[in-house]
Protein backbone atom coordinates (compact mmCIF):
# COMPACT_ATOMS: atom_id res chain seq x y z
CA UNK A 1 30.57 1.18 -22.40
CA UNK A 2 28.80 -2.34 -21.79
CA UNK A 3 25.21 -2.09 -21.32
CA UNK A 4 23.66 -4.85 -18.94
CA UNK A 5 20.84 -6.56 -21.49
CA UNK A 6 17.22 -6.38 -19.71
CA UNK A 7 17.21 -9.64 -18.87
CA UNK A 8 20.46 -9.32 -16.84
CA UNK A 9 19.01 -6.85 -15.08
CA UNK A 10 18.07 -7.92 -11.34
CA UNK A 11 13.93 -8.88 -11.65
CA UNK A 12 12.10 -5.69 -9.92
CA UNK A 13 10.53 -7.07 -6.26
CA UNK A 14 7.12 -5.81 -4.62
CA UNK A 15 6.78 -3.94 -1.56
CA UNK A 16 8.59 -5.59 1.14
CA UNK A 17 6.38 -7.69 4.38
CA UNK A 18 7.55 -3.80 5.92
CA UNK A 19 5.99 -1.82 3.50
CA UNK A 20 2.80 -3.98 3.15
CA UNK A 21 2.10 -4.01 7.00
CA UNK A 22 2.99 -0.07 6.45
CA UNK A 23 0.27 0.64 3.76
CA UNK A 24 -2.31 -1.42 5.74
CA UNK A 25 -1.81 0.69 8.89
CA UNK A 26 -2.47 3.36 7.08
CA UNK A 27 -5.51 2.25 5.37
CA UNK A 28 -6.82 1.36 8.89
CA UNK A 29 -5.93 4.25 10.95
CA UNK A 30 -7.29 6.39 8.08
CA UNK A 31 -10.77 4.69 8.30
CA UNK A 32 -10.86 3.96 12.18
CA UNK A 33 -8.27 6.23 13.79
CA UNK A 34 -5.03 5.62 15.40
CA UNK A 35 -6.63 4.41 18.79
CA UNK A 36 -8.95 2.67 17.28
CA UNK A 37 -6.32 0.08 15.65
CA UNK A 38 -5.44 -2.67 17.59
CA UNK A 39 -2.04 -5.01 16.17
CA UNK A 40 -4.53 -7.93 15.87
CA UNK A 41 -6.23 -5.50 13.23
CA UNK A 42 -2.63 -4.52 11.53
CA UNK A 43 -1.40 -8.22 11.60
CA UNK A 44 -4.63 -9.66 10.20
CA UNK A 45 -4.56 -7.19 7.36
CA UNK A 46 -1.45 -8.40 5.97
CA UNK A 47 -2.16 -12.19 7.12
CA UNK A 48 0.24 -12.44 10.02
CA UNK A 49 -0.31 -12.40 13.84
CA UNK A 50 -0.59 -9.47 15.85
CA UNK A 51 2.43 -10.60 17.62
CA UNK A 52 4.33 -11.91 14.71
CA UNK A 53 4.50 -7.55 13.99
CA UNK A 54 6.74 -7.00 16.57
CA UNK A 55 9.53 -9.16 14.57
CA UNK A 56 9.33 -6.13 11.91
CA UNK A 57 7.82 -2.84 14.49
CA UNK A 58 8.65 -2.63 18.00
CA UNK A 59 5.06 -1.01 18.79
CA UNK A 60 2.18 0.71 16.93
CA UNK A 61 3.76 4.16 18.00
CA UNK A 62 7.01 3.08 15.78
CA UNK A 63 4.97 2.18 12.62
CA UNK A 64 2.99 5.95 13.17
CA UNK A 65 6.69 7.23 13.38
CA UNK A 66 7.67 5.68 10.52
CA UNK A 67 5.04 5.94 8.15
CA UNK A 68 5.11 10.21 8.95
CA UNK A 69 8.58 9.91 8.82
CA UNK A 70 8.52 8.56 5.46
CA UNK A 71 5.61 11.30 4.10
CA UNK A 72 7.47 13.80 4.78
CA UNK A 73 10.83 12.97 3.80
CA UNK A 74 8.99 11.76 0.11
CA UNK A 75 7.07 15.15 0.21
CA UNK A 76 10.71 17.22 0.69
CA UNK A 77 12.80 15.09 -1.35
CA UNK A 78 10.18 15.27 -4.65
CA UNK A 79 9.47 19.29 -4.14
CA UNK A 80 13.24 19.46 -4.02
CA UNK A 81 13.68 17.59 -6.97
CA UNK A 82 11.60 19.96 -9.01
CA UNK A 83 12.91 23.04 -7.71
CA UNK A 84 16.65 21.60 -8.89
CA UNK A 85 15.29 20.96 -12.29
CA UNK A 86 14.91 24.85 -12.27
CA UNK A 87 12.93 25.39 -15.50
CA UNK A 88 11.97 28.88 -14.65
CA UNK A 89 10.10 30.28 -11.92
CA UNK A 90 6.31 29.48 -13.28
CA UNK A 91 7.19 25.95 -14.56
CA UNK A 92 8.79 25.10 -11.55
CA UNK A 93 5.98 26.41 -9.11
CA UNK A 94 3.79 24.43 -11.69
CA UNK A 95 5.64 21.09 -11.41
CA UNK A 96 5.84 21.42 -7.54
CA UNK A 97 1.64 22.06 -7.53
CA UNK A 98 1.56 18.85 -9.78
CA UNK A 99 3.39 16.62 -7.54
CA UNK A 100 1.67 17.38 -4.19
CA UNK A 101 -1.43 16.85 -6.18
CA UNK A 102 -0.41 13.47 -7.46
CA UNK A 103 0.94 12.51 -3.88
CA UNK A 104 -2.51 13.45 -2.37
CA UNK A 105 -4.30 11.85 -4.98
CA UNK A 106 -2.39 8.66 -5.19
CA UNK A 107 -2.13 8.27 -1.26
CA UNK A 108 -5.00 9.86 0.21
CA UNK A 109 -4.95 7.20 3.66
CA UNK A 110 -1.69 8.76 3.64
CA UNK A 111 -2.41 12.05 3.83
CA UNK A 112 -5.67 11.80 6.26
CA UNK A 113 -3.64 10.03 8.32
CA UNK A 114 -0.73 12.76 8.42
CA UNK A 115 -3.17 15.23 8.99
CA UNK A 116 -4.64 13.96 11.50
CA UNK A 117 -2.41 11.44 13.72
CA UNK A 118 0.72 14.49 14.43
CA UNK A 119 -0.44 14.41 17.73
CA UNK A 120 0.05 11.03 18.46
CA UNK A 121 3.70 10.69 17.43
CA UNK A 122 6.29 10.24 19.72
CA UNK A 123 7.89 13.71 21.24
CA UNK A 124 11.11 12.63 19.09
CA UNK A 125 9.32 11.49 16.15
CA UNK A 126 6.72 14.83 16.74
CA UNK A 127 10.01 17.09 15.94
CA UNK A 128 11.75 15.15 13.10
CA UNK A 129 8.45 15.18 11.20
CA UNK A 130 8.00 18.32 11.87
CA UNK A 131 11.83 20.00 11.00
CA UNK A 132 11.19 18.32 7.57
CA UNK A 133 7.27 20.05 7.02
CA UNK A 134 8.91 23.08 7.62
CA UNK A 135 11.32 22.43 5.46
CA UNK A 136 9.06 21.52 3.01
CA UNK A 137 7.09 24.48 3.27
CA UNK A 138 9.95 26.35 3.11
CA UNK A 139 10.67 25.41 -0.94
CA UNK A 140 7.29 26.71 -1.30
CA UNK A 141 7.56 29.60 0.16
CA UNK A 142 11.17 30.12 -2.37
CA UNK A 143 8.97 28.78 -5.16
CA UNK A 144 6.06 31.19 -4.71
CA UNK A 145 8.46 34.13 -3.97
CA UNK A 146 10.29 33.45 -7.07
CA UNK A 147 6.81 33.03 -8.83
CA UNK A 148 5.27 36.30 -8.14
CA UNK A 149 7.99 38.66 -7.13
CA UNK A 150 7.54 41.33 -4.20
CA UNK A 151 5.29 38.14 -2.11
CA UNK A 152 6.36 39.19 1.31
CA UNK A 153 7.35 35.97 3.11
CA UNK A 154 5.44 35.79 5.71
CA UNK A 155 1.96 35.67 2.93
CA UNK A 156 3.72 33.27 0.68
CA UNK A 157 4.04 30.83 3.58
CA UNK A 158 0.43 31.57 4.37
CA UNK A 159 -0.50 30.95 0.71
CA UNK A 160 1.56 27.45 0.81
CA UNK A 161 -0.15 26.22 3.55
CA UNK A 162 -3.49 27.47 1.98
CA UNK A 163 -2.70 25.38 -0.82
CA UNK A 164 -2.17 22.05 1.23
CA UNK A 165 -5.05 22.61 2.89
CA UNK A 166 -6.49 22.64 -0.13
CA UNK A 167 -4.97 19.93 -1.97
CA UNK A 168 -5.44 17.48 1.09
CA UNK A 169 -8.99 18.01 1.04
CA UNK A 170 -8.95 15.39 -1.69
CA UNK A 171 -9.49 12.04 -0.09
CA UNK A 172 -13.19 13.41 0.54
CA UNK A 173 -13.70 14.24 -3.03
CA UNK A 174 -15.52 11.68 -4.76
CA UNK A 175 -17.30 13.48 -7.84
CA UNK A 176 -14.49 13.23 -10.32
CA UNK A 177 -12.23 10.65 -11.31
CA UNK A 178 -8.67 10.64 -10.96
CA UNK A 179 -7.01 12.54 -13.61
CA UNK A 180 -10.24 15.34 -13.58
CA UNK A 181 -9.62 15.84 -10.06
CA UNK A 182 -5.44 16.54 -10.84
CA UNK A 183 -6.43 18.78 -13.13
CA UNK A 184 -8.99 20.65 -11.13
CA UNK A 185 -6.82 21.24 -8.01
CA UNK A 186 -4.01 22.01 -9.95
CA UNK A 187 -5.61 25.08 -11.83
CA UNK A 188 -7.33 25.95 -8.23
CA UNK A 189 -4.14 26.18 -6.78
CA UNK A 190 -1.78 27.80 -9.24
CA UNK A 191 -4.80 29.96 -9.51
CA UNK A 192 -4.90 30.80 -5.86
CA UNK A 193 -0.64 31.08 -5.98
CA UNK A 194 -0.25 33.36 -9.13
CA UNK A 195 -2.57 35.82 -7.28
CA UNK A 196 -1.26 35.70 -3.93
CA UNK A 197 -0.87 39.66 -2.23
CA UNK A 198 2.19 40.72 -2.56
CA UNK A 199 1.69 42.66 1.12
């Protein structure tokens, strides 16, 4: 089989004028709220005219879809991905601990802003977000049950969202740096799991 050489292979690209306008929406309705983000605010973040957003979003509401949209599918596809690697119950319920924690850490406008903007989505981007949280939660609750057998279901979906709750405290944590604070929540939380009731 031919291998393509590196420097056949197509040059990697940043984030596209999309993606930037979608990470500095974030940033601002983490810090000011999603009322209190005007386009004019949006459009001069990225350089560009509040108008001139409307060639890539047809409203604010649409960007807020999107950008929940796009959490949650992330969140679902990566937990999926480690329960498929299915390295044994306590590895995987380890690796899926890790990568919320890395997700929270590494996009904490992100996360304040998914915890606290549901209620401004659209009705039809309100439900899509939410079929894929539950979802979501839903390989958690497998992963915990498979973790520490005889966890009745309805306390290992508690303990899951217990967890997030948890974990997405972590954009107001400011006393340790990065990889301290991964640790830290990750030993909290598989802590917290691995001791779960099994009523």
């Amino acid at each position: 089989m031919n291998r393509v050489s590196p420097a056949a292979e197509p040059a990697k690209t940043g984030p596209t004028r999309r993606e930037q306008i979608l990470a500095a929406a974030a940033e601002l309705f983490a810090r000011h709220g999603f009322h209190g983000v005007g386009i004019d605010d949006i459009g001069s973040a990225v350089g560009i005219s509040g108008p001139a957003l409307y060639r890539h979003f047809r409203s604010k509401d649409a960007m807020l879809g999107e950008m929940l949209t796009s959490i949650s599918e992330v969140l679902l596809d990566g937990g999926q991905a480690r329960v498929d690697k299915a390295s044994g119950a306590q590895d995987t319920l380890g690796d899926l601990v890790r990568f919320h924690v890395d997700f929270a850490l590494d996009n904490p406008a992100l996360i304040t802003v998914q915890e606290r903007n549901l209620g401004n989505l659209t009705d039809p981007d309100r439900r899509k977000v939410r079929a894929l949280q539950r979802r979501y939660v839903e390989t958690w609750v497998q992963v915990i049950r498979d973790a520490v057998p005889a966890t009745a279901e309805p306390t290992a979906r508690a303990a899951a969202h217990a967890v997030f709750g948890l974990i997405n405290s972590t954009p107001h944590s400011r006393h340790l740096d990065r990889d301290q604070m991964a640790d830290l929540l990750t030993a909290m939380a598989l802590a917290a799991l691995v001791n779960t009731p099994t009523v």
